[in-house]
Protein backbone atom coordinates (compact mmCIF):
# COMPACT_ATOMS: atom_id res chain seq x y z
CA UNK A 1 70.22 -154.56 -87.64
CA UNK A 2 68.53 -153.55 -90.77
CA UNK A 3 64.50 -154.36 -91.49
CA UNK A 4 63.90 -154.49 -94.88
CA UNK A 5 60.06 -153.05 -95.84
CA UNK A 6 57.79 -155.02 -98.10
CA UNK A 7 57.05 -153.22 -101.56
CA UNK A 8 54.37 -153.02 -104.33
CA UNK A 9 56.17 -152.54 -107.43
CA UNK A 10 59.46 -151.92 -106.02
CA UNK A 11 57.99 -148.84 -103.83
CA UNK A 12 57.66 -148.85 -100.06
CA UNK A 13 54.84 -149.48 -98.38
CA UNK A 14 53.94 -147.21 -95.61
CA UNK A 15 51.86 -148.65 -93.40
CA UNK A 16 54.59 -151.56 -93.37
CA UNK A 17 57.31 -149.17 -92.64
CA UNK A 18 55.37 -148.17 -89.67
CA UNK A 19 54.53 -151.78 -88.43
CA UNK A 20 57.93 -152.83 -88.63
CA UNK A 21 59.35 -149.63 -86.56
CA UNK A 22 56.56 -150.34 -83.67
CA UNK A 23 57.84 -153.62 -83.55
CA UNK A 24 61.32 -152.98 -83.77
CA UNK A 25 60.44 -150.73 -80.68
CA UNK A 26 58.47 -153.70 -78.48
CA UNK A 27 61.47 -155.73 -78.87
CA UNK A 28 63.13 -152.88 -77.30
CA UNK A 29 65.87 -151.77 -80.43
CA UNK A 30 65.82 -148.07 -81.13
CA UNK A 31 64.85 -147.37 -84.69
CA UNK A 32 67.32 -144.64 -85.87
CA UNK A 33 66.65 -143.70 -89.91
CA UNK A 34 64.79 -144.50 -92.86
CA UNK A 35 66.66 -144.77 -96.20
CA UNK A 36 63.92 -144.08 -98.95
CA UNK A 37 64.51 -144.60 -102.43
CA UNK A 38 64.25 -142.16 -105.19
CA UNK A 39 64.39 -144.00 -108.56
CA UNK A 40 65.70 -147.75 -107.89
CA UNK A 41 68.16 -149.51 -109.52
CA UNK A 42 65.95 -152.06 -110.89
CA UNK A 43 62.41 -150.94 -111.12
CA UNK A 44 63.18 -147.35 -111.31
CA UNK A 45 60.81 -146.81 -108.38
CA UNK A 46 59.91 -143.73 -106.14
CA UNK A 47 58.61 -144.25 -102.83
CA UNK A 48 56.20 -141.88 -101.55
CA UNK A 49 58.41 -139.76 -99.47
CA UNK A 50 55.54 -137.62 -98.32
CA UNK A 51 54.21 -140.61 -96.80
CA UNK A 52 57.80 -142.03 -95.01
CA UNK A 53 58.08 -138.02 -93.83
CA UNK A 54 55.14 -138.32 -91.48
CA UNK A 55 56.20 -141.84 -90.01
CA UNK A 56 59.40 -140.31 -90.07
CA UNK A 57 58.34 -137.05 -87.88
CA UNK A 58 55.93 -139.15 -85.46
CA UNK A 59 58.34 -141.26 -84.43
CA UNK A 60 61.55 -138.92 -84.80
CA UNK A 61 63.67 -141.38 -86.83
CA UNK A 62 66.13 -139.73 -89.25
CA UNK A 63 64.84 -139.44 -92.89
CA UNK A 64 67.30 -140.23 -95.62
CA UNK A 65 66.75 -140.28 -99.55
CA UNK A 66 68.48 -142.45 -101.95
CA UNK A 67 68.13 -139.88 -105.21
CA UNK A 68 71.01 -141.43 -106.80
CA UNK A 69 69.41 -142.37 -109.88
CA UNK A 70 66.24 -140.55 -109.75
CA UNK A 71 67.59 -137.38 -108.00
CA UNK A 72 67.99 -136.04 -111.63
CA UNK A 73 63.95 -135.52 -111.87
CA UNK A 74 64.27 -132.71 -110.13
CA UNK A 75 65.67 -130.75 -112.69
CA UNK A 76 62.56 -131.44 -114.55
CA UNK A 77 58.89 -129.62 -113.94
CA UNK A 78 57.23 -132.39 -116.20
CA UNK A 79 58.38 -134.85 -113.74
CA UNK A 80 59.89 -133.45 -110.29
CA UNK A 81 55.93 -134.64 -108.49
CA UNK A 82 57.95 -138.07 -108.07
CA UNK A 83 60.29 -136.47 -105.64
CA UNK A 84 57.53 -134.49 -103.70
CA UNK A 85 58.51 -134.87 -99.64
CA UNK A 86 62.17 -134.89 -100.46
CA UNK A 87 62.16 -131.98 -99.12
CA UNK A 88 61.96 -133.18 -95.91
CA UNK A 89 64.37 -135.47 -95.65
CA UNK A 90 67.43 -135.08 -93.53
CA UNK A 91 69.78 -135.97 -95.87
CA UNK A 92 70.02 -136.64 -100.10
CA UNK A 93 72.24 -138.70 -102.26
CA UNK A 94 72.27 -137.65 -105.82
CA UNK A 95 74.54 -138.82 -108.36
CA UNK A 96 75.08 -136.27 -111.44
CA UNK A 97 76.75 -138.56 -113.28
CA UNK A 98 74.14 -141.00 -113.68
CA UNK A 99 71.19 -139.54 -115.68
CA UNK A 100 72.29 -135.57 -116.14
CA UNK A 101 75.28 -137.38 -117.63
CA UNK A 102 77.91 -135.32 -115.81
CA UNK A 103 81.10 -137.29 -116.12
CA UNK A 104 82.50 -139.76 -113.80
CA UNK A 105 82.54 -139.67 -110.94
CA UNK A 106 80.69 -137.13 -109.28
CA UNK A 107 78.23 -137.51 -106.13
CA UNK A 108 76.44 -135.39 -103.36
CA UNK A 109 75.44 -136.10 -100.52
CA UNK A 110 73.52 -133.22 -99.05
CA UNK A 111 72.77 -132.89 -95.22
CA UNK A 112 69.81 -130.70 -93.73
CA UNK A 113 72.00 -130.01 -90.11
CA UNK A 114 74.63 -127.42 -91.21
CA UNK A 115 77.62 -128.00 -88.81
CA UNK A 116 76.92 -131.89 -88.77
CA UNK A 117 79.17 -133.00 -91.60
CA UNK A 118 82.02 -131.52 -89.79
CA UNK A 119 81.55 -132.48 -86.42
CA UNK A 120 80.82 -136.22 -87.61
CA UNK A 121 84.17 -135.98 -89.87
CA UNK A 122 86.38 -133.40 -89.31
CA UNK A 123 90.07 -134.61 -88.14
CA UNK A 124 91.68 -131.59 -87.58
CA UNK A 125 94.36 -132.26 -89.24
CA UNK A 126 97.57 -129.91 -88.78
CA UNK A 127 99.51 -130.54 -91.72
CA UNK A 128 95.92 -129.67 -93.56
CA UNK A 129 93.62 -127.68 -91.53
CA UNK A 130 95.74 -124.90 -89.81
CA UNK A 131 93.53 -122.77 -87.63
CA UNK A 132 95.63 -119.66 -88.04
CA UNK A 133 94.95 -119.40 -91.79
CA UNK A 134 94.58 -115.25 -93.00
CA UNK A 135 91.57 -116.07 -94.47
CA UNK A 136 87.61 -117.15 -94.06
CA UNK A 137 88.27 -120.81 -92.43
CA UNK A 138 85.12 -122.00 -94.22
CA UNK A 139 86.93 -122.38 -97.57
CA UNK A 140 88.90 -125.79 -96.13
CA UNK A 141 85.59 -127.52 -96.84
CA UNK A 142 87.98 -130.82 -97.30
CA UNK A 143 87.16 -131.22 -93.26
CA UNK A 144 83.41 -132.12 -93.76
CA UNK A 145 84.14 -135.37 -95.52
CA UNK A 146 85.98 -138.48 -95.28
CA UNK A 147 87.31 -138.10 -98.26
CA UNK A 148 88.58 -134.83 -97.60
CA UNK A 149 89.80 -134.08 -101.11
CA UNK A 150 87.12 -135.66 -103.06
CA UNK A 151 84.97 -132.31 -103.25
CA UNK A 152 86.15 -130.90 -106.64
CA UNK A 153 83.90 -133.29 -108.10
CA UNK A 154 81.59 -130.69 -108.24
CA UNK A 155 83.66 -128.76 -110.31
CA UNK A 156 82.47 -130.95 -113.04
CA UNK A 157 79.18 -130.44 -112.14
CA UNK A 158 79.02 -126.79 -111.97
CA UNK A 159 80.59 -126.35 -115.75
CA UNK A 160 78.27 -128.32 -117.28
CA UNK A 161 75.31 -126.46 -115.82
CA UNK A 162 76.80 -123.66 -116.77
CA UNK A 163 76.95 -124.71 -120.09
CA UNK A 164 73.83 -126.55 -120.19
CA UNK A 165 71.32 -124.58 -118.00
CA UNK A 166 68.78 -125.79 -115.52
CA UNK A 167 66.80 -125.84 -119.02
CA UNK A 168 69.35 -127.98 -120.79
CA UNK A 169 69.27 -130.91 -118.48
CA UNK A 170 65.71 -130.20 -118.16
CA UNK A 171 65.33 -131.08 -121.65
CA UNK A 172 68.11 -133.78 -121.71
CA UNK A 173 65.97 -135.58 -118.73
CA UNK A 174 62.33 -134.97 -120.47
CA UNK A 175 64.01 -136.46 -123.84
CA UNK A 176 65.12 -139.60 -122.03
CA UNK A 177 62.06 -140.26 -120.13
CA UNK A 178 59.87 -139.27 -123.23
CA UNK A 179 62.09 -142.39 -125.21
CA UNK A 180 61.20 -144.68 -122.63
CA UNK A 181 58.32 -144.18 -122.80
CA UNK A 182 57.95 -144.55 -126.40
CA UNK A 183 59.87 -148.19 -125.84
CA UNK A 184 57.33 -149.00 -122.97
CA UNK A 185 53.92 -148.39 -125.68
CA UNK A 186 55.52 -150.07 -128.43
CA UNK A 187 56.38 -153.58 -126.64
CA UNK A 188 53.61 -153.51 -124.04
CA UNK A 189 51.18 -154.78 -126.27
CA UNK A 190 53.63 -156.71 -129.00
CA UNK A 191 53.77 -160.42 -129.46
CA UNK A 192 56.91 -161.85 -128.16
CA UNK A 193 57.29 -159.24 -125.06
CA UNK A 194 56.03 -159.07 -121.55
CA UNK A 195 56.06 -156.50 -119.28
CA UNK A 196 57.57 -157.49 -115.63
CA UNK A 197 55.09 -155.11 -114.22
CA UNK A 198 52.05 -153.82 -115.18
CA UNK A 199 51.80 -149.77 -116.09
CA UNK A 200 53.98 -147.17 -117.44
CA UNK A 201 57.58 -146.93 -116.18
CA UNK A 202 58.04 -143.87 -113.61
CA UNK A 203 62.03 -144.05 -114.28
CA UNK A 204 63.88 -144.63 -118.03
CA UNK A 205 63.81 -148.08 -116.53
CA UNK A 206 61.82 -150.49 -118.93
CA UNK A 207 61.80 -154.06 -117.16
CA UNK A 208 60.27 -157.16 -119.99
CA UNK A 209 60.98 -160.43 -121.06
CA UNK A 210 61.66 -161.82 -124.94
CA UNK A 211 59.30 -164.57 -125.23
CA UNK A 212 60.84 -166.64 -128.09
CA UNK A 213 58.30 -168.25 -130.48
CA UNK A 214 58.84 -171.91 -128.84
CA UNK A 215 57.48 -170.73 -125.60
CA UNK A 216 54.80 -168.42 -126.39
CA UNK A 217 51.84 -171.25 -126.92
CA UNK A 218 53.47 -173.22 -123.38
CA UNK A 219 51.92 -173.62 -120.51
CA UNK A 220 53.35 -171.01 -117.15
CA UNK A 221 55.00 -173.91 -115.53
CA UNK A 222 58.49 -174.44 -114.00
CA UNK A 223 59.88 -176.15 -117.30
CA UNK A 224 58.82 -172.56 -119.23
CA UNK A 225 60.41 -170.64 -116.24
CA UNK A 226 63.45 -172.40 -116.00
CA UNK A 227 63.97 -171.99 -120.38
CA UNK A 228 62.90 -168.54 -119.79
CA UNK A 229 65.92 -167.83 -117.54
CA UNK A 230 67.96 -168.44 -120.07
CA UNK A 231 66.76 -166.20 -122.93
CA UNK A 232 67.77 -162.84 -121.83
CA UNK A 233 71.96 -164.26 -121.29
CA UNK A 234 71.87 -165.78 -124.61
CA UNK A 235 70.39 -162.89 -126.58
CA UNK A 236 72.49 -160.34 -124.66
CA UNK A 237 75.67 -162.37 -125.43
CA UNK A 238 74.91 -162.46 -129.47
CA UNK A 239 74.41 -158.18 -128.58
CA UNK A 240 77.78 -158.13 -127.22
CA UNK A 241 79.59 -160.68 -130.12
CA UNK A 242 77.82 -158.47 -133.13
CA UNK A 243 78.42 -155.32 -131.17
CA UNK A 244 75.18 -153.72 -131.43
CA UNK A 245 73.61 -152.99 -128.74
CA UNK A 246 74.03 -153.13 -124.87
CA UNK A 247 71.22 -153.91 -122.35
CA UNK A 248 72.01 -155.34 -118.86
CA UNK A 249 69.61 -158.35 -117.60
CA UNK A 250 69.09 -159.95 -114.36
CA UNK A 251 66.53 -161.90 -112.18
CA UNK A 252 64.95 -159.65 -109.25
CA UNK A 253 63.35 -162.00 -106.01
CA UNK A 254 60.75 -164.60 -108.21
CA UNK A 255 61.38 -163.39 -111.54
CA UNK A 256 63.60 -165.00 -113.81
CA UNK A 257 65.83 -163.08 -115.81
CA UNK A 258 64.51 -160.16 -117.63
CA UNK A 259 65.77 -157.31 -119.46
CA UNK A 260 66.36 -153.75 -117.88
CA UNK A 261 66.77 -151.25 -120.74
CA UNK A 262 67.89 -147.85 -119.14
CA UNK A 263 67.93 -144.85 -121.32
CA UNK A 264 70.44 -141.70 -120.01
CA UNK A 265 71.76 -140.86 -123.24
CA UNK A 266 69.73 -138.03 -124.53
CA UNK A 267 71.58 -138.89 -128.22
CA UNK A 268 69.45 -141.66 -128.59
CA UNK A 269 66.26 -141.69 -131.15
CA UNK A 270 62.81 -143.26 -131.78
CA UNK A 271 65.14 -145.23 -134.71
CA UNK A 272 67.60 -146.62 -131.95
CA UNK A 273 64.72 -147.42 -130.09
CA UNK A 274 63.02 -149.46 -132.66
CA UNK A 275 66.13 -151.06 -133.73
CA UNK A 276 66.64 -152.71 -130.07
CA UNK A 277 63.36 -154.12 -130.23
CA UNK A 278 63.79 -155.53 -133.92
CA UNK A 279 67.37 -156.63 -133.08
CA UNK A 280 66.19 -158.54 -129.51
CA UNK A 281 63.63 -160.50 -131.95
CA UNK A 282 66.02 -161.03 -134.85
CA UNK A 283 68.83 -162.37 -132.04
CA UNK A 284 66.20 -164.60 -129.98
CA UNK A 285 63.88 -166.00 -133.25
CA UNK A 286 65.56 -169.68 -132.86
CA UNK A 287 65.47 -169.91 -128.96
């Protein structure tokens, strides 16, 4: 069964992690791994994975990272401290074509154990997999994954580094965090927007709410909530009929529906930025 920690800003706690194991443990189930995330889908969160690696070691419970989002941060010295303890983990998901903007689809999932992938997946299959092969058997890497022919995705991957450089997506990645963080200081303190949580975003993720004028001098009850929710699906459908611009919504646990902007196009300027946040007030002036 799966225990879900409790988290402060969309990060995992520690000390609950370790709570929850020990009592996992009295009720006599046998705590197996840890899935810590590196850059959330919402929040754009990194849990301290120096932190989970201890609890992890003391009690000898597998240590996965979800980098699928944030895994990208890596490629960046400005901002590769949010992935400090990933290094320890005994196995990775990244996703390439999320923020270095490789093409779909292309994933990795990397795995400390060498040998494990194939003895957890390998099928041995003849009409594949001959044994007798003239040649270094390592090459039929198909064996180490279920999908067995899925791994030239990382074809796709490899030419655009080459092309790029570790410096090109370095600067792709600081250009995209550097715009969201120019969104985040101009709205932060603006009248009409409000932050979903307080501080500066540690992902491209930039989580507020449109306050339209008719709400702004209400009271926080549930009448204001319950108009609130419907702000952010209005405005985003008047994006999507003048074809402007396209930022997903949605509520997360007691928050009503807010906006998530997410900015992985390294194309994008300061202009397009302040255009969103001019269009979003132009669009949601009469609600």
């Amino acid at each position: 069964s799966n225990i879900t920690v409790s988290c402060s800003r969309g990060k995992m706690i520690p000390s609950d992690l370790e709570r929850r194991i020990l009592e996992a443990k009295q009720k006599g189930f046998v705590p197996f791994l840890v899935s810590a995330t590196a850059g959330t889908t919402v929040y754009g969160a990194f849990d301290p994975l120096i932190a989970i690696a201890d609890i992890c070691k003391k009690y000898k419970i597998w240590m996965h990272v979800d980098g699928a989002w944030g895994g990208g941060l890596l490629m960046s010295r400005k901002h590769k401290w949010k992935l400090n303890g990933v290094e320890r983990a005994n196995s990775v998901t990244w996703n390439p074509h999320k923020m270095m903007g490789v093409p779909l689809q292309c994933s990795a999932l990397l795995v400390r154990e060498e040998g494990l992938m194939q003895s957890c997946n390998q099928m041995h299959a003849s009409y594949l997999f001959q044994q007798d092969k003239h040649y270094d058997l390592s090459y039929d890497t198909g064996d180490k994954a279920l999908q067995c022919g899925r791994h030239v995705d990382v074809f796709k991957l490899w030419l655009m580094w080459r092309a790029k450089g570790t410096t090109g997506f370095e600067a792709q990645i600081d250009k995209c965090l550097e715009l969201a963080e120019y969104l985040y200081n101009k709205i932060k303190n603006r009248e009409g927007y409000e932050m979903v949580f307080d501080g500066k975003p540690q992902h491209t993720n930039v989580c507020f709410w449109y306050i339209p004028p008719s709400l702004r001098s209400m009271e926080d009850n549930e009448e204001r909530t319950s108009r609130l929710m419907k702000v952010a699906p209005v405005i985003k459908a008047r994006m999507m009929e003048y074809g402007t611009t396209m930022v997903s919504y949605q509520p997360l646990g007691d928050k009503v529906n807010f906006f998530r902007m997410v900015i992985s196009n390294p194309a994008a300027t300061h202009q397009d930025i302040d255009f969103l946040i001019d269009e979003i007030e132009r669009l949601g002036q009469d609600l």
